[in-house]
Structures are given as structure tokens and as C-alpha cells.
Protein backbone atom coordinates (compact mmCIF):
# COMPACT_ATOMS: atom_id res chain seq x y z
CA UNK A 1 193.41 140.35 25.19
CA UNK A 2 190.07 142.36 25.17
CA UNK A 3 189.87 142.48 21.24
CA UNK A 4 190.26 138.25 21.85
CA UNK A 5 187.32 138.66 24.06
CA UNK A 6 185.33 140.41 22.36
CA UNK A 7 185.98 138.18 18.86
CA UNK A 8 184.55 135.15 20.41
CA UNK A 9 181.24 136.93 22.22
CA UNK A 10 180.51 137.98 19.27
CA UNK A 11 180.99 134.92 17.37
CA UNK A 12 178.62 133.31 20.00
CA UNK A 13 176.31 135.36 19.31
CA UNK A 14 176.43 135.06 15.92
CA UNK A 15 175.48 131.33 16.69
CA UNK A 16 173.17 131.39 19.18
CA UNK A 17 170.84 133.77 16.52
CA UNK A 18 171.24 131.56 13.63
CA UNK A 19 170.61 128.63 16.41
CA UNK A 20 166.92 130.17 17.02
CA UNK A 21 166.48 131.03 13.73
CA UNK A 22 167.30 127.10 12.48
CA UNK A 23 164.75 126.24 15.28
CA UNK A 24 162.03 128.36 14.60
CA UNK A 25 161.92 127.24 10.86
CA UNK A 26 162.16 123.56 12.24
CA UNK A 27 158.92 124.41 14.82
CA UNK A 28 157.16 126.06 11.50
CA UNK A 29 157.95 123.29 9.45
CA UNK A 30 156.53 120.58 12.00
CA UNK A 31 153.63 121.88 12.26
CA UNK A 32 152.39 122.33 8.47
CA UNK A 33 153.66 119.12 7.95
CA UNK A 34 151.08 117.61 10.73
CA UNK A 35 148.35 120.00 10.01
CA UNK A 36 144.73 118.70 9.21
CA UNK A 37 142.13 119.96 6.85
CA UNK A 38 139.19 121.95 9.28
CA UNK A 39 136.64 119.98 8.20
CA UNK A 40 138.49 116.88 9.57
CA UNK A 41 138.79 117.93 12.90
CA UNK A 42 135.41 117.77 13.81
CA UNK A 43 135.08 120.67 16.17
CA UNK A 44 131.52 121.46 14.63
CA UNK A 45 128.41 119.11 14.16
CA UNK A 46 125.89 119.15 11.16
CA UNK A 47 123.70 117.44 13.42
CA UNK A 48 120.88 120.37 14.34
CA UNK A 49 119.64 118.58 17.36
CA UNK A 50 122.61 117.65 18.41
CA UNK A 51 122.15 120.40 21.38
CA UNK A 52 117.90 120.15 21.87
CA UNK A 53 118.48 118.02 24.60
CA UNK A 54 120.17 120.60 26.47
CA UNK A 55 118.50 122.96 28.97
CA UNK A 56 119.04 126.77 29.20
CA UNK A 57 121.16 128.14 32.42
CA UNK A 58 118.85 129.18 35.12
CA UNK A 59 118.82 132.52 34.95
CA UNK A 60 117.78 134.31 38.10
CA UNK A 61 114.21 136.69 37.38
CA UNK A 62 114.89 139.94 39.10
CA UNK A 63 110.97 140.67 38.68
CA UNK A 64 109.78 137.33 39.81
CA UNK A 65 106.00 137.30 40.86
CA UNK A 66 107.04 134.88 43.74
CA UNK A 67 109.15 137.24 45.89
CA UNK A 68 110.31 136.05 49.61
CA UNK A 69 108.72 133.92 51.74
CA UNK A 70 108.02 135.27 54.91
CA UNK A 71 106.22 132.55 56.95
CA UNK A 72 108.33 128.95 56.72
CA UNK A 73 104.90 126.64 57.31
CA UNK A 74 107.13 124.99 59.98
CA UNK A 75 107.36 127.17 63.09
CA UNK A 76 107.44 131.13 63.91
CA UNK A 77 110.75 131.53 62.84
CA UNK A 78 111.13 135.76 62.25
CA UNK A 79 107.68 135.94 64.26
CA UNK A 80 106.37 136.36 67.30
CA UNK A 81 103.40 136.06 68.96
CA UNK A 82 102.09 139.60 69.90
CA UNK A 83 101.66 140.85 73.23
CA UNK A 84 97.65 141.30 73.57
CA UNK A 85 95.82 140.61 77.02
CA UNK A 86 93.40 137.81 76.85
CA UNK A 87 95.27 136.31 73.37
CA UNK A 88 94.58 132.89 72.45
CA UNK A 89 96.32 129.92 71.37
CA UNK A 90 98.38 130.69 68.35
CA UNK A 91 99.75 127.56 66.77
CA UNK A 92 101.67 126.14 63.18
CA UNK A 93 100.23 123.16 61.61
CA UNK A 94 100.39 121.73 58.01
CA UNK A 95 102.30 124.78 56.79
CA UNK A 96 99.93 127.06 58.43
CA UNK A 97 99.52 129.70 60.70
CA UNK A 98 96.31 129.21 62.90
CA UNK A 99 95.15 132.12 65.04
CA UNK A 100 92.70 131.02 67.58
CA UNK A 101 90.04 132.92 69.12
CA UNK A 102 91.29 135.20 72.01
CA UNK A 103 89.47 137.13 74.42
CA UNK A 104 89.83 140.60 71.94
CA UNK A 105 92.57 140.56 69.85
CA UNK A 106 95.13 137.12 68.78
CA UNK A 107 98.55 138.05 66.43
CA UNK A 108 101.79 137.50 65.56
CA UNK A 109 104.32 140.51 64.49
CA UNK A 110 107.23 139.88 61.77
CA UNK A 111 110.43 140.14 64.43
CA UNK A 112 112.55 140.48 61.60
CA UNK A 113 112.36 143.99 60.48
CA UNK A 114 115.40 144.52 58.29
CA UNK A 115 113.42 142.64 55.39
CA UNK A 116 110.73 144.88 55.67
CA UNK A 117 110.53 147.61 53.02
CA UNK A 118 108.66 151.06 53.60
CA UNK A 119 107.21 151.73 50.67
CA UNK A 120 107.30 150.50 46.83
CA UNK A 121 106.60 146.65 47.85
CA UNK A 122 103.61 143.93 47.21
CA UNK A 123 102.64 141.64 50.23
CA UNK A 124 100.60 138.85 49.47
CA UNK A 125 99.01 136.14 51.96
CA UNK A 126 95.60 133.73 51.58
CA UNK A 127 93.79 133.58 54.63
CA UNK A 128 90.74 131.95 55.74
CA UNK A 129 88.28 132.21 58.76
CA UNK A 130 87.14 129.33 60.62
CA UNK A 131 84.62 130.73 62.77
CA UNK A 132 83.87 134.01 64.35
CA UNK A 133 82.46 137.09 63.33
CA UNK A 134 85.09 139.86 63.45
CA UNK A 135 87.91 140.39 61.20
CA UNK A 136 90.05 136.83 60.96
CA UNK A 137 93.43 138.44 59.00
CA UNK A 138 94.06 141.59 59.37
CA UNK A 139 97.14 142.96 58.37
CA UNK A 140 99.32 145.95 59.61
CA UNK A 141 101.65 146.64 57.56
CA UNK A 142 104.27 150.45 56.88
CA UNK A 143 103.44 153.27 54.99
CA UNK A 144 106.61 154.76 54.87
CA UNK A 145 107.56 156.37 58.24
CA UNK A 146 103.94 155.71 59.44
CA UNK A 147 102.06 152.15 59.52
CA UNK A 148 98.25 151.24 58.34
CA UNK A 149 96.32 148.08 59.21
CA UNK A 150 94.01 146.41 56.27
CA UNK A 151 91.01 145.16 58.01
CA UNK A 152 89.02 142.23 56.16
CA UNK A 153 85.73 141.36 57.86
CA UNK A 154 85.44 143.56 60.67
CA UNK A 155 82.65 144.89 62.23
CA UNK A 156 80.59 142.26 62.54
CA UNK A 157 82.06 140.51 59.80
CA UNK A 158 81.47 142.38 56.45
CA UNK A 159 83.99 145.62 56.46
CA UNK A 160 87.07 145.50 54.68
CA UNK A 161 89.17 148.11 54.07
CA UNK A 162 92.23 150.47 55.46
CA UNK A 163 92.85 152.00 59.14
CA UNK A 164 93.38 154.52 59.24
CA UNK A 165 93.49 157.43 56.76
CA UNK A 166 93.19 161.12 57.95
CA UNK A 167 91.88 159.69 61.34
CA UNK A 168 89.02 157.55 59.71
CA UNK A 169 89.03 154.20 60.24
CA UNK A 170 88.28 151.18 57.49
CA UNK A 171 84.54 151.87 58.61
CA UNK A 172 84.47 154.86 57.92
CA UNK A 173 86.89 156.30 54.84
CA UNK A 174 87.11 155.99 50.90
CA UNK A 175 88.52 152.34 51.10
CA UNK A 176 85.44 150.94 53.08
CA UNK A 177 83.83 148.20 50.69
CA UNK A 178 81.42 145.38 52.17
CA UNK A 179 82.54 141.86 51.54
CA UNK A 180 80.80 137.99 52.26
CA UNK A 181 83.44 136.04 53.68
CA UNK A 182 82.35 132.19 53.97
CA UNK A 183 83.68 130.18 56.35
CA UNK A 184 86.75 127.50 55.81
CA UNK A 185 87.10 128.80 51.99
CA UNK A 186 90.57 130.47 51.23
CA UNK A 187 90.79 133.77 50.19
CA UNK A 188 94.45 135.50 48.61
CA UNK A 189 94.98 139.11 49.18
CA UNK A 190 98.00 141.34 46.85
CA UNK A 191 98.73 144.54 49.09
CA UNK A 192 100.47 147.09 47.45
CA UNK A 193 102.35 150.13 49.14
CA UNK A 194 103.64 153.07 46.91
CA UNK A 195 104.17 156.58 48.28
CA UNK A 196 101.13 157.89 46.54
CA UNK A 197 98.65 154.87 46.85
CA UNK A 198 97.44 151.76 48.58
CA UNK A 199 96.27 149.17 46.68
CA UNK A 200 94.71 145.54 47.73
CA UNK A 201 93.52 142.85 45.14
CA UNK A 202 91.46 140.09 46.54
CA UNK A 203 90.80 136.21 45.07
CA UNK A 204 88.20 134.91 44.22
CA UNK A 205 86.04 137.69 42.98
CA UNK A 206 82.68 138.27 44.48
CA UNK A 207 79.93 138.42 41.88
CA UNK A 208 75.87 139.71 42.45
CA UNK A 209 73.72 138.13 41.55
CA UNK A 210 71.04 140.02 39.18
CA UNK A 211 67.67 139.23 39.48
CA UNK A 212 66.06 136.52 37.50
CA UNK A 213 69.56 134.66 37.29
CA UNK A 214 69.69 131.14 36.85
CA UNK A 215 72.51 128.33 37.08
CA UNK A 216 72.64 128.34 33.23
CA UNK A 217 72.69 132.54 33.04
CA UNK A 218 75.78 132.86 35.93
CA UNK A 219 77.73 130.00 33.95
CA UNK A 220 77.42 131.91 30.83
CA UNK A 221 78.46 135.31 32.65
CA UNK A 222 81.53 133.07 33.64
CA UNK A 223 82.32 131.94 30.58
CA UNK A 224 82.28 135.26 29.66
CA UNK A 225 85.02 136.74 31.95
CA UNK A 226 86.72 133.84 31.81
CA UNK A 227 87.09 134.82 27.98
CA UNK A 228 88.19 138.23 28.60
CA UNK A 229 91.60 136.88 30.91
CA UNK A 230 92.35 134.31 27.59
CA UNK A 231 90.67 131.23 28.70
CA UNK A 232 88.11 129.37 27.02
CA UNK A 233 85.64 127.72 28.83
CA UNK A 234 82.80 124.68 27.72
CA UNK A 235 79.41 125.20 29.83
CA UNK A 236 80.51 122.38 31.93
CA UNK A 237 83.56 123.49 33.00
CA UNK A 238 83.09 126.86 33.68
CA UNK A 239 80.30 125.25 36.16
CA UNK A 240 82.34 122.93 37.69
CA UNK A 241 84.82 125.71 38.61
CA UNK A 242 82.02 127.46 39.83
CA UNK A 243 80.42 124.76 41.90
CA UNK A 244 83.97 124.00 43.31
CA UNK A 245 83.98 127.49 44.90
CA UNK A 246 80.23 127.65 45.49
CA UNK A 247 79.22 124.59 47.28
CA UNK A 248 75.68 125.90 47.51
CA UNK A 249 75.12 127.20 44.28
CA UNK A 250 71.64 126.22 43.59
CA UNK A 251 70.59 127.55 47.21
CA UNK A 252 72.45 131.02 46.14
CA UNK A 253 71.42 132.02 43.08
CA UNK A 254 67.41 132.03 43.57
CA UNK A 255 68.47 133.85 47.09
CA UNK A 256 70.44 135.99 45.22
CA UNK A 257 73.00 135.56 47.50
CA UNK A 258 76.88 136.12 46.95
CA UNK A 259 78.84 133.85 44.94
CA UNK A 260 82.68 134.09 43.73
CA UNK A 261 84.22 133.82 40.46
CA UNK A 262 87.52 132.59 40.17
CA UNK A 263 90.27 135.19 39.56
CA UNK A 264 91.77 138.46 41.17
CA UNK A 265 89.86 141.81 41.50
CA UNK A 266 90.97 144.93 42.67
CA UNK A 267 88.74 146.18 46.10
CA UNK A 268 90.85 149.10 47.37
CA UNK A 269 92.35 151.95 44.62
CA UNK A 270 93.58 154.68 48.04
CA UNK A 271 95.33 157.58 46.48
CA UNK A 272 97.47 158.78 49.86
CA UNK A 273 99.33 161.71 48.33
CA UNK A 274 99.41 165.08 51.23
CA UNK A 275 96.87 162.48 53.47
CA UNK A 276 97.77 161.63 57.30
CA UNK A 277 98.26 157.26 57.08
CA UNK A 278 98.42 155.73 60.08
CA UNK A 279 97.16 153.18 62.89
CA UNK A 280 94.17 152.91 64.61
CA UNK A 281 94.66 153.81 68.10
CA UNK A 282 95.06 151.10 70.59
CA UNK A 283 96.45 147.40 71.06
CA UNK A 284 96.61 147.32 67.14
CA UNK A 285 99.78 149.62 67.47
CA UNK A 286 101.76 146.16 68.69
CA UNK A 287 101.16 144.81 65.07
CA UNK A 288 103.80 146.94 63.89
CA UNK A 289 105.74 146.95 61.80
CA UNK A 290 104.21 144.04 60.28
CA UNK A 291 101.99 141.77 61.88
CA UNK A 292 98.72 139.65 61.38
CA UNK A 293 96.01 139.35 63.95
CA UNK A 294 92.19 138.43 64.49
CA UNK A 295 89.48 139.47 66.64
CA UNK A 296 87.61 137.55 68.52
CA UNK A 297 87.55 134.99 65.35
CA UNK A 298 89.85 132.09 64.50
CA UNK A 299 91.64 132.80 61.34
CA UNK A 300 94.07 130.72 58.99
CA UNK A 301 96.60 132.42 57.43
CA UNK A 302 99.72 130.85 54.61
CA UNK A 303 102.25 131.25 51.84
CA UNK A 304 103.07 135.08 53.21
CA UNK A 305 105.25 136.48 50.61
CA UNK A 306 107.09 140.14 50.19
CA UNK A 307 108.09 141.81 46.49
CA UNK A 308 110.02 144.71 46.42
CA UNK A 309 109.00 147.06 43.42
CA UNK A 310 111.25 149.54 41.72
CA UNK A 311 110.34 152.81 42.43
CA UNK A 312 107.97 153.13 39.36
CA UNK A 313 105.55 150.75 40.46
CA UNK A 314 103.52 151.37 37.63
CA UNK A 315 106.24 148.79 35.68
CA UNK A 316 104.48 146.28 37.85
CA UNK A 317 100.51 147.09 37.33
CA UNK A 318 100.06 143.48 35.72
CA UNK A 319 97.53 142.02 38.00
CA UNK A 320 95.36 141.41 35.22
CA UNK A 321 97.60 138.69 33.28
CA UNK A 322 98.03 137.15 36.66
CA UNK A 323 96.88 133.44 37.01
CA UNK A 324 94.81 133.04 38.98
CA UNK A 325 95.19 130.91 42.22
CA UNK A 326 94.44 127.02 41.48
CA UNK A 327 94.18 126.71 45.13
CA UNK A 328 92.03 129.85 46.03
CA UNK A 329 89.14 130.21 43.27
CA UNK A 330 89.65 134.70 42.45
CA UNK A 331 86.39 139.43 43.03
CA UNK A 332 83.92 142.03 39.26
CA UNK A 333 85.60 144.80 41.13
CA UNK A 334 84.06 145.82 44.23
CA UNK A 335 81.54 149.03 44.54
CA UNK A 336 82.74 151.61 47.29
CA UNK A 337 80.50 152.96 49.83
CA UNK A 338 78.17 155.21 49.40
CA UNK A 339 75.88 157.12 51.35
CA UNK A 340 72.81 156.72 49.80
């Protein structure tokens, strides 16, 4: 009985393999027989534009220029105003932040602190005053466990610089430079924060003007730094770019008083290494971490924007292929005080 059993298993087997085997040759056989030449398939154009109209992926920049946008232009969303006696009104309008004039001091301070980097960053902001005579944007802003404040126009209107290194104030230190600032023109300021320097670029560039100068001679001197960033410039348009930033031109010049060329200068170089950073004592200190503020003055202030850098910041030292603002005409750089 078992040897009967085992016969036929085997014998089914024996079937079911050449079975498979039939089948297999059957599949192979199918499929040469339908087979088509490559070529007729089609799975490849000749055509070399056949793809031109398509466009790239996007293709996120990790070392974009823009950064984040820290101020919406719609309301004070991640802001607040800051708690100064006798502030005034602070309002948004057309994608703006207006700081009106307050009995001292007028701010806002960034509520939402988790963005906020210590060191290794860029912040960059244009501001303008409307009237006053004090500083109209300052910014305070962290130095890695500590905080700093860059003052432009204070003091009566002309000092610019950082508060407060090794107890000195922006009046008073290395940074101290002395600046015009017109009224209602825009100006764009590039803060940068390392832990061994402070940097601040400024745009438009202020230019003196040497003695003897005419309209013709500070067009030419134009065209001639306009050369140097890669842009060629006819006589007439390097003086319409001028006289769109310099309304008075032809009152300045023979009063040899300052005028602006378009493009980005640098106005503070602070090398911070083993020196004490940190605010000016008083009602400043509510500005921190980061905040904006004015004194007595009614500043404008938009398009606030944060950049992290990696920790060799030096990657990023590109200011001078930066564009320069079409909105905000860009400072040869800047003498520091002296004491003669």
C-alpha cells in the first residue's frame, strides 16, 4: 500500500515539473515572438528641445541672501510695543512700522525669542527718519550671552555707532563714525554678529565732497565706482541715479555738503575678542533681546530680516557683489573718529 503511494506522488511530480517547464518555454516563446525593435518603441526623442520648455525643480538655497522675515508689514505679530514712560504712538501702515515721537524713548521688542540667534547671524532693516533730531532706529540686538544697541543718529542727530563696548558708549568708542541722515530718504543697514566682531554696512554710501567739485566731476567719480561693482554707466545715467538720491544736488555740491552714492559701504569693522559688550545702562535694557526704538524722533522702519551664518562667517564676507538696493540708493567707507 505505501510503495502504491508513493508510485503515484512521485509520478505527480514528475508532471507537475515538466508542466512548469512546458510553461515557461511557452511564456519565453510569447514574448520573442511579440518583441519590437528599440528604436520602434519610441522611449527616446531626437528632438533636442524637446525638454527646453521645461523648468528646473526649485531647489531650496540654504545660503539665501533673503533670510526670515521678521516684521509681517501687517500688524505686530512676534512684537510688542516696549514698556517706556512717556512712549508715543506706535502704529503699522503700508507694510511699515512707524515709531512716533514719544516723550524720551518709543520701541517695539521682538516677543518671539526662540528665532533669535546669539551670535553668527546678519540682521538687516531700512529705516528712515521723519523728523526729529535724535537717533530714529536704533537697534538692540545679542552678543552672545550679553546684548549691544547700534545707535544711528544720536546725539543730536549725527552719531552712529555701537553701545556699549568696555563701558563706552557709541559716542565715545572705536565704532563712533559721524553720519548726515536726511529726512524721509530710506536708508538699509546689514548688522553682523560673530563672536569676534561686529560689523554694520549701511546704503546708500555717503560721499565728500572735495573742493572745487562740480556736477560734471561727482558724476564722473560715480561712474567710476559704479565701474568697480561691474556696472557701466553713460554720464546721464549715472546722474540721474544721483539726482534721484540727491534732490538738491546743485545746492550740495558748491556747499560741499553730503551727498550719497548708491550702493553698500561698510561703517563699523568692531573686533570684540576678550572686550566687555553690552547695553547702555537704563530704559534701553527693555529693548532686549531684540528690539527697535527712537528718541524723541519719529522713525520708519521695514522689510526686517534675520540670516543665520555658519560658524565661519568669513564664507559669507560677500557684501561687495551685493546689489545694491533699487529702493534705497547705497556709503566710500566711512572715516572713524579721531581726536585731532
Amino acid at each position: 500500500m505505501k510503495n502504491g503511494i508513493f508510485f503515484w506522488a512521485m509520478a505527480a511530480a514528475l508532471l507537475s515539473g515538466v508542466g512548469c517547464e512546458r510553461f515557461h518555454q511557452f511564456q519565453t516563446n510569447e514574448r520573442e515572438k511579440n518583441a519590437r525593435p528599440y528604436d520602434d518603441l519610441k522611449l527616446a526623442s531626437e528632438n533636442p528641445n524637446l525638454l527646453s520648455g521645461l523648468r528646473p525643480p526649485k531647489i531650496k538655497d540654504l545660503n539665501s541672501t533673503a533670510g526670515k522675515n521678521l516684521f509681517n508689514g501687517r500688524d505686530l505679530t512676534g512684537w510688542k510695543e516696549t514698556d517706556y514712560a512717556g512712549r508715543g504712538k506706535v502704529e503699522v501702515k503700508g507694510g511699515e512700522l512707524h515709531i512716533h515721537n514719544g516723550l524720551v524713548i518709543t520701541g517695539v521688542t521682538l516677543t518671539n525669542v526662540t528665532v533669535m540667534p546669539k551670535t553668527n547671524y546678519e540682521l538687516s532693516y531700512e529705516a528712515k527718519k521723519v523728523n526729529g533730531s535724535d537717533f530714529f532706529a536704533l537697534l538692540t540686538f545679542p552678543v552672545g550671552d550679553s546684548h549691544a544697541s547700534f545707535v544711528n543718529g544720536g546725539w543730536g542727530g549725527a552719531v552712529t555707532g555701537i553701545s556699549s563696548i568696555n563701558s563706552m558708549d557709541a559716542s565715545e568708542n572705536d565704532t563712533t563714525v559721524y553720519l548726515k541722515y536726511n529726512p524721509n530718504q530710506w536708508y538699509r543697514y546689514r548688522l553682523r554678529v560673530t563672536p569676534d566682531n561686529i560689523s554694520v554696512w549701511m546704503d546708500p554710501k555717503e560721499h565728500l565732497i572735495p573742493l572745487n567739485a562740480t556736477v560734471a566731476s561727482i558724476v564722473k567719480a560715480y561712474q567710476a565706482d559704479a565701474n568697480q561693482t561691474g556696472r557701466s554707466l553713460t554720464a546721464k545715467q549715472a546722474e540721474a541715479e544721483l539726482r534721484k538720491i540727491n534732490p538738491e544736488l546743485d545746492k550740495n555740491i558748491p556747499a560741499r555738503d553730503t551727498i550719497y552714492f548708491p550702493g553698500e559701504a561698510q561703517i563699523i569693522d568692531e573686533k570684540i575678542k576678550d572686550k566687555v559688550i553690552s547695553i547702555r545702562p537704563g530704559e534701553i535694557e527693555l529693548s532686549a533681546p531684540l528690539g527697535f526704538a527712537t528718541f524723541q524722533s519719529y522713525g520708519v522702519i521695514r522689510n526686517v530680516r534675520l540670516r543665520k551664518l555658519p560658524t565661519s562667517a568669513k564664507a559669507y564676507d560677500d557684501n561687495k557683489t551685493k546689489p545694491a538696493n533699487p529702493d534705497v540708493p547705497p556709503l566710500p567707507d566711512i572715516p572713524k573718529k579721531t581726536d585731532d
